[in-house]
PDB file of N, CA and C in Angstrom:
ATOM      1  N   UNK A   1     -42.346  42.173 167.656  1.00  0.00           N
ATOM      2  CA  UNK A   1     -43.521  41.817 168.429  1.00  0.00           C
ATOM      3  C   UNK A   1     -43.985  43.082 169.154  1.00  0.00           C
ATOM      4  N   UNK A   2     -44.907  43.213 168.780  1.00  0.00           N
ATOM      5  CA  UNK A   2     -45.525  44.674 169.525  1.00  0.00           C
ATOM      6  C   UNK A   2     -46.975  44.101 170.568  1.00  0.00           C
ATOM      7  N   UNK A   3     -47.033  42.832 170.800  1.00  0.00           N
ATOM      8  CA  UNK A   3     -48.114  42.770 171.996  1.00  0.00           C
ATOM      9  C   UNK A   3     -47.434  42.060 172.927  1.00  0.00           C
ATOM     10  N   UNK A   4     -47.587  43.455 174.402  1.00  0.00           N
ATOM     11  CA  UNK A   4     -46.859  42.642 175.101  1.00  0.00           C
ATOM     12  C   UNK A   4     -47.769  41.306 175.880  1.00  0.00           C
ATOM     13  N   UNK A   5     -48.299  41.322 175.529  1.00  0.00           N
ATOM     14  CA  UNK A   5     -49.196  39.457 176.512  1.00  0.00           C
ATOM     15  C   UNK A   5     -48.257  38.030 175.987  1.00  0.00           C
ATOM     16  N   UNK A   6     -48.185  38.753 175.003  1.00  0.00           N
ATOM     17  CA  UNK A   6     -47.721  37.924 173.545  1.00  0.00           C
ATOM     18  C   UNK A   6     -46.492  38.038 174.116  1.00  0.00           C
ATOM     19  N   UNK A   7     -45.547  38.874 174.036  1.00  0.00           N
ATOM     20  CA  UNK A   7     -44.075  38.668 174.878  1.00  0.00           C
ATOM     21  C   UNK A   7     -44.048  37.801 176.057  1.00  0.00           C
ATOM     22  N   UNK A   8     -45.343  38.325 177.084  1.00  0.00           N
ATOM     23  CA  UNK A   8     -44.926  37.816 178.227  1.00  0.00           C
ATOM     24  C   UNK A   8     -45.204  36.100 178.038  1.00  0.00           C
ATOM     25  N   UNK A   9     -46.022  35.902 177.628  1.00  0.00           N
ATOM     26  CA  UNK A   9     -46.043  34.381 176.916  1.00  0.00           C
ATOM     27  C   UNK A   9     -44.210  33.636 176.648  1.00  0.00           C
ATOM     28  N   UNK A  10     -43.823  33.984 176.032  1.00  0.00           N
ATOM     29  CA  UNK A  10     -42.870  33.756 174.896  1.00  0.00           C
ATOM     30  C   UNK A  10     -41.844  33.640 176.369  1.00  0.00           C
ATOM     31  N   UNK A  11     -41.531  35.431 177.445  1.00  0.00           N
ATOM     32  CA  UNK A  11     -40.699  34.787 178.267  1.00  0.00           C
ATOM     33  C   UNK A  11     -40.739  33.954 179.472  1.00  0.00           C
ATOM     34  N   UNK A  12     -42.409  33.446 179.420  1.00  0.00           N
ATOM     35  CA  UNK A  12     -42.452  32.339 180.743  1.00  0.00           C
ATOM     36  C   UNK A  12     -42.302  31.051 180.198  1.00  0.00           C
ATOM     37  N   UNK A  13     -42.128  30.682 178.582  1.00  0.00           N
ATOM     38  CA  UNK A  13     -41.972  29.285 178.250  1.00  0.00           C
ATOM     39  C   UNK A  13     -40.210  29.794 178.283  1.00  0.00           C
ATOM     40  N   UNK A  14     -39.464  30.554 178.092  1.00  0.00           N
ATOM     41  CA  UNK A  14     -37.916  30.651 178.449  1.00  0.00           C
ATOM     42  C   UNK A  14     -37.240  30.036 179.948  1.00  0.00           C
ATOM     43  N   UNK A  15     -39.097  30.609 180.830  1.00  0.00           N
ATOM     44  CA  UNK A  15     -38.615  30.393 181.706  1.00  0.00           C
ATOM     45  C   UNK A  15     -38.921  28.729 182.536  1.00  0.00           C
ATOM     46  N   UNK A  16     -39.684  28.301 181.870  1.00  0.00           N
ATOM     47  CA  UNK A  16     -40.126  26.766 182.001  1.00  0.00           C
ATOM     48  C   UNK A  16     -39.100  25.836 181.687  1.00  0.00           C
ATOM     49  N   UNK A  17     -38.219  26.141 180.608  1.00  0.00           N
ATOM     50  CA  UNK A  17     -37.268  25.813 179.924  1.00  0.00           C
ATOM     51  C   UNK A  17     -35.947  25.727 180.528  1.00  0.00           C
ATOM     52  N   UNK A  18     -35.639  27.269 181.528  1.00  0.00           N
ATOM     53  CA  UNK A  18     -34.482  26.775 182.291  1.00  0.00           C
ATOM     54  C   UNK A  18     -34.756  26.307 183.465  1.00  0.00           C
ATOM     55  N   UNK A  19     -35.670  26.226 184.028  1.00  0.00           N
ATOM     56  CA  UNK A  19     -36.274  25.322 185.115  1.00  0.00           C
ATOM     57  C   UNK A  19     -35.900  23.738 185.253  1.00  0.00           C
ATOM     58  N   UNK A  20     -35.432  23.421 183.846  1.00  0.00           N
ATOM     59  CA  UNK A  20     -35.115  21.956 184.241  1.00  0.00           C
ATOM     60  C   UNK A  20     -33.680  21.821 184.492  1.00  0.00           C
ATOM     61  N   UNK A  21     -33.715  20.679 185.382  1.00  0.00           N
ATOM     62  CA  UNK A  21     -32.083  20.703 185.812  1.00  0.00           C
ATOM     63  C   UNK A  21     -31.569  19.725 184.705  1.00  0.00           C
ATOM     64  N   UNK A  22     -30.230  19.868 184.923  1.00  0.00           N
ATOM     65  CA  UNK A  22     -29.385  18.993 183.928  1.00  0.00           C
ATOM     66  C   UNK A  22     -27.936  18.802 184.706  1.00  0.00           C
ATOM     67  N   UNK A  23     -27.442  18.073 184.163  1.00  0.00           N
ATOM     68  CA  UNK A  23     -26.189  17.475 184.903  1.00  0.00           C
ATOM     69  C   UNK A  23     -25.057  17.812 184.327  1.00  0.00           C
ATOM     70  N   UNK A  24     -23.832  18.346 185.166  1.00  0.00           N
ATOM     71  CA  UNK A  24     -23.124  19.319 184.602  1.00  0.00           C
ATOM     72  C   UNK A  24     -21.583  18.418 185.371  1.00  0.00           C
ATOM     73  N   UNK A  25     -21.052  18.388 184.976  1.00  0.00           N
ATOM     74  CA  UNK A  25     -19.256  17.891 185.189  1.00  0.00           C
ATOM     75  C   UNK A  25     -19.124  16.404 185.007  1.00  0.00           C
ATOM     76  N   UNK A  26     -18.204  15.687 185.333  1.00  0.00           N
ATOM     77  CA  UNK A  26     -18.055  14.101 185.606  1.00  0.00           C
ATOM     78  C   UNK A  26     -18.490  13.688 186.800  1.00  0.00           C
ATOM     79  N   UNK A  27     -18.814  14.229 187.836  1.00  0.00           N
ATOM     80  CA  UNK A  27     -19.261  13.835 189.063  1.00  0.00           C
ATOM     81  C   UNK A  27     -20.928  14.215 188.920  1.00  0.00           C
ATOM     82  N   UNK A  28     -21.847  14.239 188.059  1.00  0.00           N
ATOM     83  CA  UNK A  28     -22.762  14.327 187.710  1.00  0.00           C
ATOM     84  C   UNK A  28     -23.666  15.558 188.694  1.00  0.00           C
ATOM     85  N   UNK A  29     -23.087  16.666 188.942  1.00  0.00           N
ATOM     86  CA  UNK A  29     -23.212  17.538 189.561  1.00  0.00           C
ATOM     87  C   UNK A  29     -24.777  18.292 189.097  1.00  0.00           C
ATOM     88  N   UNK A  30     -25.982  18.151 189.666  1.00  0.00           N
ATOM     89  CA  UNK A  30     -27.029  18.398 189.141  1.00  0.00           C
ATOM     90  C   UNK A  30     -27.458  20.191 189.273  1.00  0.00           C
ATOM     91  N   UNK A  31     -27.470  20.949 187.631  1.00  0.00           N
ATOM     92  CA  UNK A  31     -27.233  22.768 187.674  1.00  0.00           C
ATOM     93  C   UNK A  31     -28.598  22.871 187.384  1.00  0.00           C
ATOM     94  N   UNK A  32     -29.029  24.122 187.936  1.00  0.00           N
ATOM     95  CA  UNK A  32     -30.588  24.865 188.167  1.00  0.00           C
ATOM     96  C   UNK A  32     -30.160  26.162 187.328  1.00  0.00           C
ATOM     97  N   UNK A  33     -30.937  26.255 187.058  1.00  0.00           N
ATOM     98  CA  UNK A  33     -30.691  27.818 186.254  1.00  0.00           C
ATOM     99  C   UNK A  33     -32.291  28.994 186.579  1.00  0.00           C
ATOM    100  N   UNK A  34     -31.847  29.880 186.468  1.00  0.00           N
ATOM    101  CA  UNK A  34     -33.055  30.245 186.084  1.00  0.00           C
ATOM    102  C   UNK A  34     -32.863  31.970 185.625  1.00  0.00           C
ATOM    103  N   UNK A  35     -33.976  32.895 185.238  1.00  0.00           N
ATOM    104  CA  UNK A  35     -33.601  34.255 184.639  1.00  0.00           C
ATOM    105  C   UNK A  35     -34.746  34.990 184.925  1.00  0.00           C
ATOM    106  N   UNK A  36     -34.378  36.622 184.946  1.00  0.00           N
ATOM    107  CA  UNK A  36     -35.540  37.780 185.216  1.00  0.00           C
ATOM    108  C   UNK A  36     -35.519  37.752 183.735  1.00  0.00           C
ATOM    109  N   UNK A  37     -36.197  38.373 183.237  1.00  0.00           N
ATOM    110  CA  UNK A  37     -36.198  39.153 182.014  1.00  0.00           C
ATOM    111  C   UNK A  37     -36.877  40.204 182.181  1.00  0.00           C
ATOM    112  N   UNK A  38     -36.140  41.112 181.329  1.00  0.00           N
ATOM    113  CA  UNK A  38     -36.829  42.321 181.294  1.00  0.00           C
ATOM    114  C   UNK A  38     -37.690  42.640 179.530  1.00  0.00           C
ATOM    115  N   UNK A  39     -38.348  42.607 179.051  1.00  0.00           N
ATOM    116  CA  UNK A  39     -39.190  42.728 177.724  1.00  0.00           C
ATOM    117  C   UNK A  39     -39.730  44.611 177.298  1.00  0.00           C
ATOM    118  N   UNK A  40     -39.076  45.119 176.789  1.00  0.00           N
ATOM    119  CA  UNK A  40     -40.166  46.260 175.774  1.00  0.00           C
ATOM    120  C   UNK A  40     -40.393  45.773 174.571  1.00  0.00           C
ATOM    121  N   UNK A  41     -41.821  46.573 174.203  1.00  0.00           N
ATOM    122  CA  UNK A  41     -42.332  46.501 173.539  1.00  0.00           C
ATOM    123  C   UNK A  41     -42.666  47.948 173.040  1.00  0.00           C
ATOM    124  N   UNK A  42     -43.117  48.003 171.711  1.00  0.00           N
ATOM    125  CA  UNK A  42     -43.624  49.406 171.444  1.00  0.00           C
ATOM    126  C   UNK A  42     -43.139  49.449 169.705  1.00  0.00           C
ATOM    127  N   UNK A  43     -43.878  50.067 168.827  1.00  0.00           N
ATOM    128  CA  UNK A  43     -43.778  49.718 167.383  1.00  0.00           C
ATOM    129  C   UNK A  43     -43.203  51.369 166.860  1.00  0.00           C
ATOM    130  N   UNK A  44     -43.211  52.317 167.940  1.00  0.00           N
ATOM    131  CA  UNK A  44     -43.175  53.538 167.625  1.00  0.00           C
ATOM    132  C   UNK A  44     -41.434  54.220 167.935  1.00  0.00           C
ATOM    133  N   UNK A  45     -41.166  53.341 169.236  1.00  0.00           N
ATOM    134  CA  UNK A  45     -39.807  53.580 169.426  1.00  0.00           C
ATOM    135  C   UNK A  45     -38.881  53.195 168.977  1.00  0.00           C
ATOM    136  N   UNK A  46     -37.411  53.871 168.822  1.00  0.00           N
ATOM    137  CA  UNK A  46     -36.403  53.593 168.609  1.00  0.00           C
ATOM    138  C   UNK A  46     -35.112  52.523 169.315  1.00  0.00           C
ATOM    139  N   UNK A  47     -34.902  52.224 168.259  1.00  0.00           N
ATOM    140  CA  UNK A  47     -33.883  50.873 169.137  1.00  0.00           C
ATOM    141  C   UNK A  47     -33.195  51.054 170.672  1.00  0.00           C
ATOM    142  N   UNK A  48     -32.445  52.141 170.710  1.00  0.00           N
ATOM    143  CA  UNK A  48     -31.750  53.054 171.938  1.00  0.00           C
ATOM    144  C   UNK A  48     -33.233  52.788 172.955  1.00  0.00           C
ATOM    145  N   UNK A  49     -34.111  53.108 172.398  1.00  0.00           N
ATOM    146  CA  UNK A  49     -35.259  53.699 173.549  1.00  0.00           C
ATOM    147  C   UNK A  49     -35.796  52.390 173.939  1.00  0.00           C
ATOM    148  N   UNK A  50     -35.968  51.240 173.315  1.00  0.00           N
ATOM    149  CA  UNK A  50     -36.352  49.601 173.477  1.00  0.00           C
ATOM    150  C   UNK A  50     -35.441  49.013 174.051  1.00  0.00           C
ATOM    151  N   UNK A  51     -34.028  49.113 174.011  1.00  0.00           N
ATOM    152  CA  UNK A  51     -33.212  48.640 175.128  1.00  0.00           C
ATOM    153  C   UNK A  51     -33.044  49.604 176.261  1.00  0.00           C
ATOM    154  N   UNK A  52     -33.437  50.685 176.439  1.00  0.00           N
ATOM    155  CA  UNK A  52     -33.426  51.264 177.771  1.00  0.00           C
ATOM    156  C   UNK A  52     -34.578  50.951 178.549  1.00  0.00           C
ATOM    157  N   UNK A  53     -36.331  50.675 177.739  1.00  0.00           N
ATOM    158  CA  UNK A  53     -36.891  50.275 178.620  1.00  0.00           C
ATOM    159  C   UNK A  53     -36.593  48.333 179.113  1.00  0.00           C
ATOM    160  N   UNK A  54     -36.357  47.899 177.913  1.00  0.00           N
ATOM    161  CA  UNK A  54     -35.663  46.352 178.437  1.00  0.00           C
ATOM    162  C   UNK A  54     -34.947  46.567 179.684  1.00  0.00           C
ATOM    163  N   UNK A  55     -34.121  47.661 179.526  1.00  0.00           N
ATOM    164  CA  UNK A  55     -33.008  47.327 180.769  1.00  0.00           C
ATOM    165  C   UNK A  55     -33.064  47.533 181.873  1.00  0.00           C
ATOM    166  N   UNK A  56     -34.940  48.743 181.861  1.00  0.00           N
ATOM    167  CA  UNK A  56     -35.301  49.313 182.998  1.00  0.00           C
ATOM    168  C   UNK A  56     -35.837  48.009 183.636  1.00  0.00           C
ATOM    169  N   UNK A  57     -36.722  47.393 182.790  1.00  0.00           N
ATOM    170  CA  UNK A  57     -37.711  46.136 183.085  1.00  0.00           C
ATOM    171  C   UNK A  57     -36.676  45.008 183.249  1.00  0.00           C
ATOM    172  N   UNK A  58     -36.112  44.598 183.363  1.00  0.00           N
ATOM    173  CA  UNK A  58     -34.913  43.873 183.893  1.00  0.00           C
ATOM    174  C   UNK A  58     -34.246  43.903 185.382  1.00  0.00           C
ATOM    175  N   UNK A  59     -34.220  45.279 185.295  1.00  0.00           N
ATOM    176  CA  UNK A  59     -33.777  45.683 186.850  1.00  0.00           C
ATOM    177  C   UNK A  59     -34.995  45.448 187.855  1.00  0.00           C
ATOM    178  N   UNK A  60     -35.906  45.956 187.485  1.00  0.00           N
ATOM    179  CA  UNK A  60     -37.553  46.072 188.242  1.00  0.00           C
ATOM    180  C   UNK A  60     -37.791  43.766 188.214  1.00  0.00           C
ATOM    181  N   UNK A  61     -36.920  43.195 187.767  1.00  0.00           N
ATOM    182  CA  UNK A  61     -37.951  42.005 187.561  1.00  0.00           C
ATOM    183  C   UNK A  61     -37.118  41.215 188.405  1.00  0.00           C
ATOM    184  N   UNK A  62     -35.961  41.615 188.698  1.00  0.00           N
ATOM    185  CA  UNK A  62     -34.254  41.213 189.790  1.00  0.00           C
ATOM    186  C   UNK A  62     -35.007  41.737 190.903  1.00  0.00           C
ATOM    187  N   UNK A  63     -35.401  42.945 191.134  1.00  0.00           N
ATOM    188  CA  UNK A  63     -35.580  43.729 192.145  1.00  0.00           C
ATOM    189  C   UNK A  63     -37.185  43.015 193.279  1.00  0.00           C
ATOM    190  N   UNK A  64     -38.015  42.116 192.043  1.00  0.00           N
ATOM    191  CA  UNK A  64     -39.170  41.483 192.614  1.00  0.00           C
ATOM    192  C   UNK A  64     -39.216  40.443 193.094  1.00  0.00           C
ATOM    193  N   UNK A  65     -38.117  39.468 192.670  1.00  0.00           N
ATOM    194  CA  UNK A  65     -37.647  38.479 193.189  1.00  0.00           C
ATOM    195  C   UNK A  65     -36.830  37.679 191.511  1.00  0.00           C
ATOM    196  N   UNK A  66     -36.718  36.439 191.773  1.00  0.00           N
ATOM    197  CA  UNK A  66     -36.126  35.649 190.856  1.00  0.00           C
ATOM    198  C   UNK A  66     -36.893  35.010 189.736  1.00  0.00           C
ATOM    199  N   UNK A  67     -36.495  34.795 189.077  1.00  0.00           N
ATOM    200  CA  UNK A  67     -37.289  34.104 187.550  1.00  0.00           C
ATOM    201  C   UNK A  67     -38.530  34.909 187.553  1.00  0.00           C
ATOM    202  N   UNK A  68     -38.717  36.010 187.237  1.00  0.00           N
ATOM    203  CA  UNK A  68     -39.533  36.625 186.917  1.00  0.00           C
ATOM    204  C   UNK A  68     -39.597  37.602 185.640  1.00  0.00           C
ATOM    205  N   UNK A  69     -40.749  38.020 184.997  1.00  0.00           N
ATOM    206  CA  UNK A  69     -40.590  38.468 183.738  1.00  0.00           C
ATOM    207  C   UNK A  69     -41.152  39.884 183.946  1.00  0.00           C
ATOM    208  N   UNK A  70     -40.820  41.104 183.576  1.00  0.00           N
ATOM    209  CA  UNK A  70     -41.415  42.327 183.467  1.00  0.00           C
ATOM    210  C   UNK A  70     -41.369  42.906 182.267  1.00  0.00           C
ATOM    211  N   UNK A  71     -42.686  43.253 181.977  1.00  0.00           N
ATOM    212  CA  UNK A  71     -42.976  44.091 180.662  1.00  0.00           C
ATOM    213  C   UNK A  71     -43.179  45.566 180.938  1.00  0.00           C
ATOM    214  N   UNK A  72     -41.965  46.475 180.141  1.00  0.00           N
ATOM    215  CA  UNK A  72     -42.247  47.737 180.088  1.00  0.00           C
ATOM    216  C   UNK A  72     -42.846  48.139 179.123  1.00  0.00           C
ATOM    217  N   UNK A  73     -43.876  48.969 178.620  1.00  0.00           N
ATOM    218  CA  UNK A  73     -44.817  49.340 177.877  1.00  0.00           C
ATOM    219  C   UNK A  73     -45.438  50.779 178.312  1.00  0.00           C
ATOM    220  N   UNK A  74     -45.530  51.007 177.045  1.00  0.00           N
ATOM    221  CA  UNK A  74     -45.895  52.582 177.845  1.00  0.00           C
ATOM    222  C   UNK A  74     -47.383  52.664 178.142  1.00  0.00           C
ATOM    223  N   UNK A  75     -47.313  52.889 179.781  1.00  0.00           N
ATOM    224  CA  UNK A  75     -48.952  53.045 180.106  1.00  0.00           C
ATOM    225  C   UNK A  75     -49.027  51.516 180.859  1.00  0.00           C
ATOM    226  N   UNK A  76     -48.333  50.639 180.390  1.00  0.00           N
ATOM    227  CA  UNK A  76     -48.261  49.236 181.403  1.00  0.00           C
ATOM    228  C   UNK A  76     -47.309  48.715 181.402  1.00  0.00           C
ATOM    229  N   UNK A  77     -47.169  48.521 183.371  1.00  0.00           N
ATOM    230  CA  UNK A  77     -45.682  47.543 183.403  1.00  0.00           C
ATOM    231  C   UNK A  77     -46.602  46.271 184.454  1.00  0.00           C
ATOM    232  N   UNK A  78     -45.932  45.237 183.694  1.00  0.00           N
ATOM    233  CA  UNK A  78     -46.683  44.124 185.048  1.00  0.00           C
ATOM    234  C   UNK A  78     -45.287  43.225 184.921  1.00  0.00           C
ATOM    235  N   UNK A  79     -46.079  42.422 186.304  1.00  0.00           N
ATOM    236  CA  UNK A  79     -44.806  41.346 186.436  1.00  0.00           C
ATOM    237  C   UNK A  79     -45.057  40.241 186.477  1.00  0.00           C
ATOM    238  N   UNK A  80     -44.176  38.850 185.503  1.00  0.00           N
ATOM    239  CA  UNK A  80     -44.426  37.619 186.092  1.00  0.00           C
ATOM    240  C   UNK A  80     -44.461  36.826 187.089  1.00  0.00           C
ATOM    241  N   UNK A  81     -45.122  35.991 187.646  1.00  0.00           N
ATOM    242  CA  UNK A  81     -44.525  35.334 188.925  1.00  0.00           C
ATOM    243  C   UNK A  81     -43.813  33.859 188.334  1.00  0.00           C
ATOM    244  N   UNK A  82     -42.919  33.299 188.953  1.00  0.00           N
ATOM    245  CA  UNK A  82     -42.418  32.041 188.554  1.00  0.00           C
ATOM    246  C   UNK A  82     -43.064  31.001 188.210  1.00  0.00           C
TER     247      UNK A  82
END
């Protein structure tokens, strides 16, 4: 996938998804989940270089608050809100 709109799409239904609670042990203990993601994109780079910006955009999406999505791209980084 080389458009990131198109990514960021893809990780806010991930994130709709762990948004629902579900019930977790025998005492029906009700679990929340939720995730940053970090997303690169780019059709020109190398694998090494797509998980370093993932991992940059990961840190930057922890660092903005929670369940949020950041796309690194070269020339644009934005962020999801929950």
């Amino acid at each position: 996938m080389t458009d990131a709109s198109r990514a960021h799409k893809v990780a806010e239904r991930f994130q709709e998804r762990l948004r629902v609670p579900f019930e977790a042990g025998e005492e029906g203990h009700m679990m929340y989940t939720s995730a940053s993601i970090g997303i690169a994109v780019g059709a020109e780079e190398g694998p090494q270089e797509l998980l370093r910006a993932a991992d940059e955009a990961s840190y930057q999406a922890k660092r903005t608050g929670k369940a949020r999505s950041v796309i690194f791209a070269p020339g644009a980084t934005r962020g999801g809100t929950p």
